[in-house]
N, C-alpha and C. Protein backbone atom coordinates (compact mmCIF):
# COMPACT_ATOMS: atom_id res chain seq x y z
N UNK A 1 -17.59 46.39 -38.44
CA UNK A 1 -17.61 47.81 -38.67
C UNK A 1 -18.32 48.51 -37.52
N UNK A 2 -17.72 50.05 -37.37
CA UNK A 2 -18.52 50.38 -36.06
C UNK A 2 -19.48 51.33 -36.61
N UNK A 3 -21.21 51.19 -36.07
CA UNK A 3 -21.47 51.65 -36.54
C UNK A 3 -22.96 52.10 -35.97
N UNK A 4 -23.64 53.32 -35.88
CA UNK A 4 -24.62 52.99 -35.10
C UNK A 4 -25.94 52.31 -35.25
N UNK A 5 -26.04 51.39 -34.30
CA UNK A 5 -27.20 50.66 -34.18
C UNK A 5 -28.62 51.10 -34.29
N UNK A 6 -29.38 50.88 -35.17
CA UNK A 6 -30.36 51.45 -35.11
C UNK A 6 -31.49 50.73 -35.23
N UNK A 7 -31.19 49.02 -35.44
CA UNK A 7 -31.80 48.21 -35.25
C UNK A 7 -32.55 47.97 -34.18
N UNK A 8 -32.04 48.46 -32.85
CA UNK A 8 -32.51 48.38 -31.44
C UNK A 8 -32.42 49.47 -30.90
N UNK A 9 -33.44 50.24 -30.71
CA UNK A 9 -33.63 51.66 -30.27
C UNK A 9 -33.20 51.39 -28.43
N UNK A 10 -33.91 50.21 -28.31
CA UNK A 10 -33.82 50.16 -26.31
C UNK A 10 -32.52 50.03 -26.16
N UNK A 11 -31.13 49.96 -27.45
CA UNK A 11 -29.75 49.70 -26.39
C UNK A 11 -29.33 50.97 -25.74
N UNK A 12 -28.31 51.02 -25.05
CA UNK A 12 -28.26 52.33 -24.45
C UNK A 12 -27.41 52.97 -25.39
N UNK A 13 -26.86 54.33 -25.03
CA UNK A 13 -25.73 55.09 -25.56
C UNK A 13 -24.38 54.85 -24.63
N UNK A 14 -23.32 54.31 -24.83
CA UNK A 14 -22.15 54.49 -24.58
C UNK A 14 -21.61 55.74 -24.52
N UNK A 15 -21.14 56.74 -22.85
CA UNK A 15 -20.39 57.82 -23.02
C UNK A 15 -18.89 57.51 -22.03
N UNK A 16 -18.09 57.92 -23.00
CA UNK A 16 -16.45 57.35 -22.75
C UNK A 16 -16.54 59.06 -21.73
N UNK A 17 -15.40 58.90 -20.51
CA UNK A 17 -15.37 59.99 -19.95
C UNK A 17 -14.23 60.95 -20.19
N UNK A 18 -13.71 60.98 -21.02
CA UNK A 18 -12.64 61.83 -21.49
C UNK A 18 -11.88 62.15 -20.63
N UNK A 19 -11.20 63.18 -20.33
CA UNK A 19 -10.12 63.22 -19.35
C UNK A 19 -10.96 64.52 -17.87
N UNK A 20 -10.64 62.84 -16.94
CA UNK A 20 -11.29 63.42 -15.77
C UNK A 20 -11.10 64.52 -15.14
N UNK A 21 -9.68 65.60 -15.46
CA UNK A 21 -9.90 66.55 -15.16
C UNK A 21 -10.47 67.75 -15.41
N UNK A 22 -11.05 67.34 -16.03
CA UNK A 22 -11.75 68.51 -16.90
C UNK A 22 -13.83 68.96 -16.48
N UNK A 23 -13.95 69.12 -17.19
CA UNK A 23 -15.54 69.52 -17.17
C UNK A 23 -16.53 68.51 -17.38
N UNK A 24 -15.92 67.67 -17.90
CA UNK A 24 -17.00 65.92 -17.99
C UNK A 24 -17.42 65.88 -16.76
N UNK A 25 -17.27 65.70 -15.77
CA UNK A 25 -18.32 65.03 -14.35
C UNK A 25 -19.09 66.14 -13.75
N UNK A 26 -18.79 67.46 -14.21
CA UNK A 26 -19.66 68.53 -14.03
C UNK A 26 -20.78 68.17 -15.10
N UNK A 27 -20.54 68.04 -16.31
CA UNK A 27 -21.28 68.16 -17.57
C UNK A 27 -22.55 66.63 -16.82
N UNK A 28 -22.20 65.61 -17.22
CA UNK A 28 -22.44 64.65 -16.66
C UNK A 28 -23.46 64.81 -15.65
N UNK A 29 -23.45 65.27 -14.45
CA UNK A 29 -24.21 65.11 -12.84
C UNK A 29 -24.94 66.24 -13.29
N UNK A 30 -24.86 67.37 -14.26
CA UNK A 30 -25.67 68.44 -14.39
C UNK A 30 -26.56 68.44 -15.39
N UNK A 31 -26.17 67.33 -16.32
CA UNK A 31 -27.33 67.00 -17.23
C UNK A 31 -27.89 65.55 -17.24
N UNK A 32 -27.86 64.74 -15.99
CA UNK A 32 -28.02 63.48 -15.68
C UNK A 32 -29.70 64.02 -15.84
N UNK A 33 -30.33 65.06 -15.05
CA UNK A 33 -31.61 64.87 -14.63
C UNK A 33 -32.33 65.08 -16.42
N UNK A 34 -31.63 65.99 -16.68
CA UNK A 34 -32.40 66.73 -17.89
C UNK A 34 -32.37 65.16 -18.75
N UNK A 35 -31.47 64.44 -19.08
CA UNK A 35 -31.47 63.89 -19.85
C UNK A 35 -32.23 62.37 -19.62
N UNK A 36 -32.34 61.57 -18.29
CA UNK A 36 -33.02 60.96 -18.05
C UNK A 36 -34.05 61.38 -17.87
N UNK A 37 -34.97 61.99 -18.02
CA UNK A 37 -36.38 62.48 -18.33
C UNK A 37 -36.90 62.63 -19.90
N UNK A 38 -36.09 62.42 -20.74
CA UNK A 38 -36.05 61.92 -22.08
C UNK A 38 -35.95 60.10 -22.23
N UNK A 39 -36.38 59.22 -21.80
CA UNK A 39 -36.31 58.47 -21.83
C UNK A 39 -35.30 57.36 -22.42
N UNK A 40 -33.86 58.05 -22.61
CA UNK A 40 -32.56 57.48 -23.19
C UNK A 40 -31.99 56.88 -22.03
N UNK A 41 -31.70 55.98 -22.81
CA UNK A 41 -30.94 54.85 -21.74
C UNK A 41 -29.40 54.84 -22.14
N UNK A 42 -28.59 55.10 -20.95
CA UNK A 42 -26.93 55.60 -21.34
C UNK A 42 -26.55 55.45 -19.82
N UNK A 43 -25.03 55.26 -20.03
CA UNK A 43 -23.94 55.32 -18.81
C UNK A 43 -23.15 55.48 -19.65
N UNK A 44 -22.23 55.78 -18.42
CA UNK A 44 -20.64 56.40 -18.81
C UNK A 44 -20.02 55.45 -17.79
N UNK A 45 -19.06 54.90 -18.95
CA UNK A 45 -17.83 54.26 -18.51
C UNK A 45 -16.51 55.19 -17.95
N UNK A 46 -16.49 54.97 -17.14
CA UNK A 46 -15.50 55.94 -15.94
C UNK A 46 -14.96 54.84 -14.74
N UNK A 47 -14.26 55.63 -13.98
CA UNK A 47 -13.80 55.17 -12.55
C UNK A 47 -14.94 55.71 -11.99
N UNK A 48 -15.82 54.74 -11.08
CA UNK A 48 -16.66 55.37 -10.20
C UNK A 48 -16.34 56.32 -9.25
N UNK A 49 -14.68 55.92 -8.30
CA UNK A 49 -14.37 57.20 -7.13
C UNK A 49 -14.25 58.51 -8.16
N UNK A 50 -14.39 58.90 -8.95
CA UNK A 50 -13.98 59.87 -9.72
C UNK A 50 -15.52 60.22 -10.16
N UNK A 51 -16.62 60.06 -10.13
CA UNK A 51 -17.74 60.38 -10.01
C UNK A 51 -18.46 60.71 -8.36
N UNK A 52 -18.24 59.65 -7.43
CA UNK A 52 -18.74 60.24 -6.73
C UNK A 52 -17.82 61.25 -5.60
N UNK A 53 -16.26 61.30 -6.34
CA UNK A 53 -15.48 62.35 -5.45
C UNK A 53 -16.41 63.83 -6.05
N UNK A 54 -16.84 63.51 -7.26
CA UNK A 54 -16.98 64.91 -8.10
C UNK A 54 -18.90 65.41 -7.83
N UNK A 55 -19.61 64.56 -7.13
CA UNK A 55 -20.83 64.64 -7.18
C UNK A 55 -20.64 65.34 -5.41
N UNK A 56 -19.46 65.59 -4.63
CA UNK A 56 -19.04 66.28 -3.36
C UNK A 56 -18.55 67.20 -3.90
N UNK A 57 -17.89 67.70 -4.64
CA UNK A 57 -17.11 68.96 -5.63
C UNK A 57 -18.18 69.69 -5.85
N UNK A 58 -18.93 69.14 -6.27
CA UNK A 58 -20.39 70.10 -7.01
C UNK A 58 -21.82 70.11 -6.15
N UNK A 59 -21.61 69.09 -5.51
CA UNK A 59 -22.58 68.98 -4.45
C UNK A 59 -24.16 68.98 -5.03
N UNK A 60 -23.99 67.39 -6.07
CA UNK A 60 -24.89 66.85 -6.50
C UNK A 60 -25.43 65.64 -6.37
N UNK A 61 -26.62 65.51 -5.41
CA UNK A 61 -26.71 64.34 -4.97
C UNK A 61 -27.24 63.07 -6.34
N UNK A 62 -26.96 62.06 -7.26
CA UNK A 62 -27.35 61.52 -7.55
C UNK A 62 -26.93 60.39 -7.36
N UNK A 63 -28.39 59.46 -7.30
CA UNK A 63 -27.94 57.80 -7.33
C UNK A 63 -26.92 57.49 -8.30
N UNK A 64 -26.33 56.46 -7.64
CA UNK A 64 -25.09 55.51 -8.87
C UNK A 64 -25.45 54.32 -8.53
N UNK A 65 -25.34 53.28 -10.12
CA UNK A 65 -25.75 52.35 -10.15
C UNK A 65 -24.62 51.43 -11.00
N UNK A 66 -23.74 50.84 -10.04
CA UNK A 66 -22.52 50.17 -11.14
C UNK A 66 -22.80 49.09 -12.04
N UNK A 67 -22.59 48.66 -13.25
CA UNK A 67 -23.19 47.88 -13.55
C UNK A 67 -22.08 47.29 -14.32
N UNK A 68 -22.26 46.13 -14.77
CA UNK A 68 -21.21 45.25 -15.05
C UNK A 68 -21.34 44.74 -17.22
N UNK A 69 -20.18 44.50 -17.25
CA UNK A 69 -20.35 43.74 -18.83
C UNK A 69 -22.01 43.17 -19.54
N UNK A 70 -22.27 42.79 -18.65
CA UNK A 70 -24.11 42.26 -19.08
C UNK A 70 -24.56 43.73 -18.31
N UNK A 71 -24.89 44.68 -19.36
CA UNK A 71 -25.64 45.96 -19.20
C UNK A 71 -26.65 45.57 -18.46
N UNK A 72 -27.03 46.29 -16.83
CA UNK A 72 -28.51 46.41 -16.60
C UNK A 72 -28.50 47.70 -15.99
N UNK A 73 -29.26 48.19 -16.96
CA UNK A 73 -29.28 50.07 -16.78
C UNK A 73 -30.78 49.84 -15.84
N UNK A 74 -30.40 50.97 -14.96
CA UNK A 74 -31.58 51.87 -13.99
C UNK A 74 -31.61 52.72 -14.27
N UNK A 75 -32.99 53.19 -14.85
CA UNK A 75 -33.29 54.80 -15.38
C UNK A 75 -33.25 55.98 -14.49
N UNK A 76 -33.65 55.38 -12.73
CA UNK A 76 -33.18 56.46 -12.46
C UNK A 76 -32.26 56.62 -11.58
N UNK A 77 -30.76 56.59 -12.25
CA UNK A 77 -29.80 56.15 -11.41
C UNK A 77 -28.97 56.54 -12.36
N UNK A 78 -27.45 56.80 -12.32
CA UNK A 78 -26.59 57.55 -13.01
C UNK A 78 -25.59 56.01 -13.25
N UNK A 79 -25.91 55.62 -14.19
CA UNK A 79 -25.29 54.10 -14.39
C UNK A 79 -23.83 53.95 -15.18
N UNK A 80 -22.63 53.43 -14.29
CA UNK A 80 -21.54 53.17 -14.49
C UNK A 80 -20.98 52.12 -14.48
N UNK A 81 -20.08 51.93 -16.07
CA UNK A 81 -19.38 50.39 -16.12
C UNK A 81 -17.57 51.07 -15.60
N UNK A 82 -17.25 50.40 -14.65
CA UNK A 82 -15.91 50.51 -13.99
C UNK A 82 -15.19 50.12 -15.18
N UNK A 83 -13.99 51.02 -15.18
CA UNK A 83 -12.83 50.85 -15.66
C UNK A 83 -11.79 50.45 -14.81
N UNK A 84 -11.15 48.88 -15.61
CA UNK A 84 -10.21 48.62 -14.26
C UNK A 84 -8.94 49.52 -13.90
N UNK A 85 -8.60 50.47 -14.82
CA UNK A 85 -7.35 51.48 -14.85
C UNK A 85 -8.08 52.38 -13.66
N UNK A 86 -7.25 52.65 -12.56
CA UNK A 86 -8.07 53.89 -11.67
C UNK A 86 -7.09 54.91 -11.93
N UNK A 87 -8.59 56.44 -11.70
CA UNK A 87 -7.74 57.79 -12.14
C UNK A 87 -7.00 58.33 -11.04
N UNK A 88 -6.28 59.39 -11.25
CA UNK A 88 -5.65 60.24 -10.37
C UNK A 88 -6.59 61.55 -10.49
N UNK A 89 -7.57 61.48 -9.55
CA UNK A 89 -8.78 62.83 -10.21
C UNK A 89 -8.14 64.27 -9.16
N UNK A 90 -7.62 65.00 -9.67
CA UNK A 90 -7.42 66.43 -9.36
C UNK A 90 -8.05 68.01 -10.40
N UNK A 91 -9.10 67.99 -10.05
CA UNK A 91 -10.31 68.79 -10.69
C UNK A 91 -8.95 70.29 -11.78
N UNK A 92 -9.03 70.78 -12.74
CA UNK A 92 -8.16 71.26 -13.49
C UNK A 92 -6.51 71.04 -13.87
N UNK A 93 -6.41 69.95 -13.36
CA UNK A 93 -4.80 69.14 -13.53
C UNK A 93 -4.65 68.00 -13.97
N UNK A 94 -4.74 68.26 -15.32
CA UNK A 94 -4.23 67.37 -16.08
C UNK A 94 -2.94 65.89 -15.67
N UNK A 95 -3.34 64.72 -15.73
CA UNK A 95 -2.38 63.81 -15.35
C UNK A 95 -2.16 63.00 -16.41
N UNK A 96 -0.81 62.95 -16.48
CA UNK A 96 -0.28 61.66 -17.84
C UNK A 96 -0.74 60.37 -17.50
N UNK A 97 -0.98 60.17 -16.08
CA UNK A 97 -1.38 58.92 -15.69
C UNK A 97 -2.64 58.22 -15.65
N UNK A 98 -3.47 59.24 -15.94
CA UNK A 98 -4.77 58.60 -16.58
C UNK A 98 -4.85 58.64 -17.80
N UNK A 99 -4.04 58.60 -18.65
CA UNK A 99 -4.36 57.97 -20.68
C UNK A 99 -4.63 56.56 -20.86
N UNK A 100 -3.86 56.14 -19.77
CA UNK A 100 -4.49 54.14 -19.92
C UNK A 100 -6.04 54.44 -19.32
N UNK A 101 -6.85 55.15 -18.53
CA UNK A 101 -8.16 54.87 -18.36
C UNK A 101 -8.48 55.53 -19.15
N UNK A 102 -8.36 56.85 -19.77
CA UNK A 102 -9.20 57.26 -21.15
C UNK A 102 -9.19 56.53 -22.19
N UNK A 103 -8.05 56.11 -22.52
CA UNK A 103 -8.14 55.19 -23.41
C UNK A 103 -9.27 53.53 -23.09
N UNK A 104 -8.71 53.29 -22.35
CA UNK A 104 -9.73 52.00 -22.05
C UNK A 104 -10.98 52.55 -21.90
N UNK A 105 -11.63 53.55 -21.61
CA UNK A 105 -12.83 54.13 -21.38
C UNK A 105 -13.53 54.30 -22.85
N UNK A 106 -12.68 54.88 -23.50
CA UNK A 106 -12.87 54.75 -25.19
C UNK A 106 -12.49 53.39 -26.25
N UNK A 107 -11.66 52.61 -25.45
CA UNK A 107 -12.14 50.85 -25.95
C UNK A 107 -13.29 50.53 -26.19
N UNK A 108 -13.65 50.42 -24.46
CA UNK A 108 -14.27 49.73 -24.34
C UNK A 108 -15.56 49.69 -25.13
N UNK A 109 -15.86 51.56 -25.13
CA UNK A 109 -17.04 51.60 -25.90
C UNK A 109 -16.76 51.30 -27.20
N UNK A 110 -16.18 51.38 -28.33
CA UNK A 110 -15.78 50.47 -29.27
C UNK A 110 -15.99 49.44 -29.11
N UNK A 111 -15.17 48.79 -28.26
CA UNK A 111 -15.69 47.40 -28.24
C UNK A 111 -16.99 47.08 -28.34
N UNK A 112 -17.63 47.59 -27.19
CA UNK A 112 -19.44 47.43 -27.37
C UNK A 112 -20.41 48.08 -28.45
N UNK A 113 -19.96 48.99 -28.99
CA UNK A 113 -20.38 49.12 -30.29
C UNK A 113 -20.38 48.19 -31.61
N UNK A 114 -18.92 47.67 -31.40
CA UNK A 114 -18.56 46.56 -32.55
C UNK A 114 -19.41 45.04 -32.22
N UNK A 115 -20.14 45.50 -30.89
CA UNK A 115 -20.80 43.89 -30.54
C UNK A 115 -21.75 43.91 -30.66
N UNK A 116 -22.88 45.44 -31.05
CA UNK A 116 -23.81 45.69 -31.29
C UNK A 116 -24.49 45.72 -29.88
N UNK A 117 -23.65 46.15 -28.93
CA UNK A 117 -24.02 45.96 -27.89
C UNK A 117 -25.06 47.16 -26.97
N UNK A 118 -24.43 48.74 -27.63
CA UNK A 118 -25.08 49.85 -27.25
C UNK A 118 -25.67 50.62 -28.45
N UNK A 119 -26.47 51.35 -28.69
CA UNK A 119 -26.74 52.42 -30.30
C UNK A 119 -25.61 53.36 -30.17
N UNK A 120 -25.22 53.56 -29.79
CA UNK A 120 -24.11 54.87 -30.23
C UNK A 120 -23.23 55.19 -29.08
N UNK A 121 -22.31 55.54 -29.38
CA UNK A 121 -21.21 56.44 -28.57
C UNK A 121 -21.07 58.07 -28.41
N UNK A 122 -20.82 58.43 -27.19
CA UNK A 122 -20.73 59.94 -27.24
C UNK A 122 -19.32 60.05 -26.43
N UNK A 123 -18.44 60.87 -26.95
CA UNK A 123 -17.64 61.13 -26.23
C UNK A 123 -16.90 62.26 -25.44
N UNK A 124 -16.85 62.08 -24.57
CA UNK A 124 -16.29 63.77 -24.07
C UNK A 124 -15.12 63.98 -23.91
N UNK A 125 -14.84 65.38 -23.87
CA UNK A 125 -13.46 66.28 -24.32
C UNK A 125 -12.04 65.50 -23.71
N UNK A 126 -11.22 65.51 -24.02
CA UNK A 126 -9.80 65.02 -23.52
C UNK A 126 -8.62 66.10 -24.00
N UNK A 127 -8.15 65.78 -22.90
CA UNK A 127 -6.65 66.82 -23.20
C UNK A 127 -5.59 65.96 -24.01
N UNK A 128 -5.83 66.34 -25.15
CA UNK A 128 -5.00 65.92 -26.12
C UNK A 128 -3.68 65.64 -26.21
N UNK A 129 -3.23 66.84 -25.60
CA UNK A 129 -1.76 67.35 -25.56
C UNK A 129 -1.36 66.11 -24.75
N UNK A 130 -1.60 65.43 -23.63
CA UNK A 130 -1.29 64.26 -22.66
C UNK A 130 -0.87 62.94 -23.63
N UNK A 131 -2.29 62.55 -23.93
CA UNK A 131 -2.12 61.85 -24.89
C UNK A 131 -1.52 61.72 -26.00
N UNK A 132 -1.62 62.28 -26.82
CA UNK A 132 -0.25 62.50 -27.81
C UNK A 132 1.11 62.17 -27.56
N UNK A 133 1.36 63.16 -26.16
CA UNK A 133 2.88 62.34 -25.91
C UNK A 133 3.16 61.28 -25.73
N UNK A 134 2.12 60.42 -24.99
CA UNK A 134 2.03 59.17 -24.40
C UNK A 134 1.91 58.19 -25.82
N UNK A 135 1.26 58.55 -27.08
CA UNK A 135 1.09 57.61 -28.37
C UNK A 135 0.62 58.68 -29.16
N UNK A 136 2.03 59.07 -30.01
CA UNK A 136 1.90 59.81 -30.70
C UNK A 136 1.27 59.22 -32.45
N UNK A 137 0.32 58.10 -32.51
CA UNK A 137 -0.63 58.52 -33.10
C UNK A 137 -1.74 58.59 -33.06
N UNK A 138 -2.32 59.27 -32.13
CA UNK A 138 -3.46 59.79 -31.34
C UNK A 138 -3.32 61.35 -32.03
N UNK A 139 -4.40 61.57 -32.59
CA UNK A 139 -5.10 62.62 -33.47
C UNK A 139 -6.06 63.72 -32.70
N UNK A 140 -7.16 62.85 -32.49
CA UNK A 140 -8.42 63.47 -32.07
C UNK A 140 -9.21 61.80 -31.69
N UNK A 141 -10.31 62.05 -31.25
CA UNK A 141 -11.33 61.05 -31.42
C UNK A 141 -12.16 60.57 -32.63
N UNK A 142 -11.79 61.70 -33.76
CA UNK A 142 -12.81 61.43 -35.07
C UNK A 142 -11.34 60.19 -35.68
N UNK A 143 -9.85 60.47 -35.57
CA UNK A 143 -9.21 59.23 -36.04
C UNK A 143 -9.07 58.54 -35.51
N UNK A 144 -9.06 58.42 -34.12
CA UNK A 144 -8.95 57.18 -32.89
C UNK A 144 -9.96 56.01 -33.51
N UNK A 145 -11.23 56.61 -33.73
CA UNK A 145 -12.45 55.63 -33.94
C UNK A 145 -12.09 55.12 -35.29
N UNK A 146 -11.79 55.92 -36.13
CA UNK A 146 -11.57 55.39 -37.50
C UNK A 146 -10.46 54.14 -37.42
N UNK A 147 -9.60 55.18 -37.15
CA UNK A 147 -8.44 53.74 -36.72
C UNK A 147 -8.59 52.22 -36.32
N UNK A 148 -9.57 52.54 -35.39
CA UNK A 148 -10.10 51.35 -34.62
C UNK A 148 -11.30 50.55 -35.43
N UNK A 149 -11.55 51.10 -35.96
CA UNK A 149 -12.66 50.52 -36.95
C UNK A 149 -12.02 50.07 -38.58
N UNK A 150 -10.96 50.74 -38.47
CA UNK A 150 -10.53 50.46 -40.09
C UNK A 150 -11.55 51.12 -41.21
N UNK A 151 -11.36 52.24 -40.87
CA UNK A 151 -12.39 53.02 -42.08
C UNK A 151 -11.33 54.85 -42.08
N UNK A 152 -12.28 55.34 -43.14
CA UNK A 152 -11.72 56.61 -43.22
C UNK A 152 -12.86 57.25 -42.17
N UNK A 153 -12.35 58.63 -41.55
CA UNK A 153 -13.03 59.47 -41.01
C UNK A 153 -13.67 60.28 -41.57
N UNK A 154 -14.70 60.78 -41.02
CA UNK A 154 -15.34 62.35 -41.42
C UNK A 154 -16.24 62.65 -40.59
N UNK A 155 -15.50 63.57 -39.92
CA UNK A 155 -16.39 64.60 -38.71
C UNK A 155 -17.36 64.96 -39.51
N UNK A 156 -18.90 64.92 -38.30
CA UNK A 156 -20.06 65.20 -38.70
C UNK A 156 -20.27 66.12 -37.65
N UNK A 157 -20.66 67.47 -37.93
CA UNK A 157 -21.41 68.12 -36.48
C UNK A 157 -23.19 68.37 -36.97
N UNK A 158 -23.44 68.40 -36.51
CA UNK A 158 -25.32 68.29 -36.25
C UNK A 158 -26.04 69.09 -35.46
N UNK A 159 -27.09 70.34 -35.88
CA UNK A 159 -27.69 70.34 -35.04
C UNK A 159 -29.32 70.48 -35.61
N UNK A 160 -30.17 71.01 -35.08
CA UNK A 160 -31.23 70.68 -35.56
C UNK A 160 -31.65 71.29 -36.90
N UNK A 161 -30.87 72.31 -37.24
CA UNK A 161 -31.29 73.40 -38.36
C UNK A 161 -29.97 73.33 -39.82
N UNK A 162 -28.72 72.30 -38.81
CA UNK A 162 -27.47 72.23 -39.43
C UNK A 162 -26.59 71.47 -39.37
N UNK A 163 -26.27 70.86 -40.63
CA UNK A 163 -25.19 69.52 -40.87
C UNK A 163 -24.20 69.79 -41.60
N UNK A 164 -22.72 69.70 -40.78
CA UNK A 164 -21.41 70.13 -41.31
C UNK A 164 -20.35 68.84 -41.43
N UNK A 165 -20.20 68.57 -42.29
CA UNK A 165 -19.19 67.90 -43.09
C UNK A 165 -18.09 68.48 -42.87
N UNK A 166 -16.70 67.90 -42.24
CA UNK A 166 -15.18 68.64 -42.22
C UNK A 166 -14.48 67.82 -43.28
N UNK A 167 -13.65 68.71 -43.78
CA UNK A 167 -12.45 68.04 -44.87
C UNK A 167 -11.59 67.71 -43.90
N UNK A 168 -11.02 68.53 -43.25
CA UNK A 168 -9.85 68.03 -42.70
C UNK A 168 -10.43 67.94 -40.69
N UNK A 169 -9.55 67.09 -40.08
CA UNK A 169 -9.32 67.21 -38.77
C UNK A 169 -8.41 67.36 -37.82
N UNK A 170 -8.12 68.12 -36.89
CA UNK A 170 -7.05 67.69 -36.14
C UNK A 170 -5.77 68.69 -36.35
N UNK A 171 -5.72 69.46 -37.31
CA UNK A 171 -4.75 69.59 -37.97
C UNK A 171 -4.28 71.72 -37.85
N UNK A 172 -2.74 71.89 -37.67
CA UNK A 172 -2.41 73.06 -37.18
C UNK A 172 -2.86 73.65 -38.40
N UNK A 173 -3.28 75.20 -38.11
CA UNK A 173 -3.36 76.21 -38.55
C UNK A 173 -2.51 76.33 -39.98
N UNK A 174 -0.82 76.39 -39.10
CA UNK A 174 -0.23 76.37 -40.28
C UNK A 174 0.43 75.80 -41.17
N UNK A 175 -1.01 74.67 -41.08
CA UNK A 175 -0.55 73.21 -42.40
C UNK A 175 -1.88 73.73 -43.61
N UNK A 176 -2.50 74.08 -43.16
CA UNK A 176 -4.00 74.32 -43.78
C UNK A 176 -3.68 75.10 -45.00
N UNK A 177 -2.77 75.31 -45.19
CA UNK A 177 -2.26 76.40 -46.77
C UNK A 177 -1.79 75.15 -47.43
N UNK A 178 -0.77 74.22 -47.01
CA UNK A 178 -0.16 72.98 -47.42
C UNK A 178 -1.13 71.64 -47.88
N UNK A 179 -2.62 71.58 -48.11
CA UNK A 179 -3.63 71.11 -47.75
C UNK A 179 -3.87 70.52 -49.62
N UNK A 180 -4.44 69.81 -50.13
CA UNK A 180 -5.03 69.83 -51.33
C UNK A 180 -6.21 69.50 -51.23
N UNK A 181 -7.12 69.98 -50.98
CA UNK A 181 -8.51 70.39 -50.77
C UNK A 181 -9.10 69.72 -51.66
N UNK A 182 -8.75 69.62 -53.20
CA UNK A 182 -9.83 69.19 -54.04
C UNK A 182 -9.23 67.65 -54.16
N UNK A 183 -7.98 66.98 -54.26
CA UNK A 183 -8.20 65.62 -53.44
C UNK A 183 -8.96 65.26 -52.36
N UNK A 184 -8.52 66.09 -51.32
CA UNK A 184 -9.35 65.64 -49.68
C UNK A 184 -11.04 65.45 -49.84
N UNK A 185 -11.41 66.77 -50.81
CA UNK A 185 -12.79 66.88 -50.90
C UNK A 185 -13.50 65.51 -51.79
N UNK A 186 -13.02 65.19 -52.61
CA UNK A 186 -13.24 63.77 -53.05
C UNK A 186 -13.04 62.45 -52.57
N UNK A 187 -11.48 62.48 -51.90
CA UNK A 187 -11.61 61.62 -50.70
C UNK A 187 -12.68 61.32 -50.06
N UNK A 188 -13.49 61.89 -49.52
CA UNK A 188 -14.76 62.58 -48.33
C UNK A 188 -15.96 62.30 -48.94
């Protein structure tokens, strides 16, 4: 079952890089400092040229530290497990040809979750619309994981003052009338 570890506070966090054209490697190199000064230990599984093409884009100097299947994180170093799929990185252009590395980027961390290998997963945004065409049963990330885990879903959002429970996910506007709410809500 996937699930987070909480047995071992020192594993790191697993962050899958969602689809590289987007705002992830900005997000990423701009909250590398803030967040390693909290003493969390995390990398993001990505294509490395696609980090440090994007740390010249933004013109952010940080260390990279590649690191391999046997995790050895450097705290102060922006630590990456290679994905063997390489991207096609063009900063707001979406490519069909990177869904095999998002996807493997979001394996993998599954995988290492299911091995008890990291405490948790975070994942960032992906253009859906790509994916979908490419395997149309690809939802969101709240059913991807479920799927992959063999469990039911339920989006959790969190913040410090507030915890939201979703009935439904993923789902158009105008299905949400078509919905039976007080099944789903028991479902849940």
């Amino acid at each position: 079952m996937l699930s987070l570890n909480t047995d071992n506070k020192n594993l790191p966090i697993a962050i899958t890089m969602g689809d590289p054209s987007g705002i992830n490697s900005e997000i990423i190199l701009k909250a590398f400092k803030q967040i390693s000064k909290r003493k969390i230990s995390f990398f993001i599984i990505c294509d490395p040229d696609w980090i440090k093409k994007s740390k010249k884009i933004f013109n952010i100097n940080i260390p990279i530290n590649i690191i391999s299947k046997k995790i050895n994180i450097k705290k102060d170093k922006l630590n990456i497990l290679p994905l063997k799929n390489k991207i096609l990185f063009d900063l707001g252009q979406p490519n069909k040809k990177n869904n095999k590395a998002i996807l493997e980027s979001l394996d993998t961390a599954i995988n290492l979750a299911k091995n008890n290998e990291v405490s948790g997963i975070v994942t960032l945004p992906i253009y859906k619309k790509n994916l979908m065409e490419n395997n149309s049963n690809f939802i969101g990330h709240t059913e991807y994981l479920a799927e992959k885990d063999g469990q039911d879903s339920l989006m959790i959002l969190i913040s410090k003052d507030l915890r939201v429970a979703t009935i439904t996910t993923h789902i158009p506007i105008s299905k949400v009338s078509k919905i039976t709410y007080k099944k789903k809500f028991q479902q849940k």
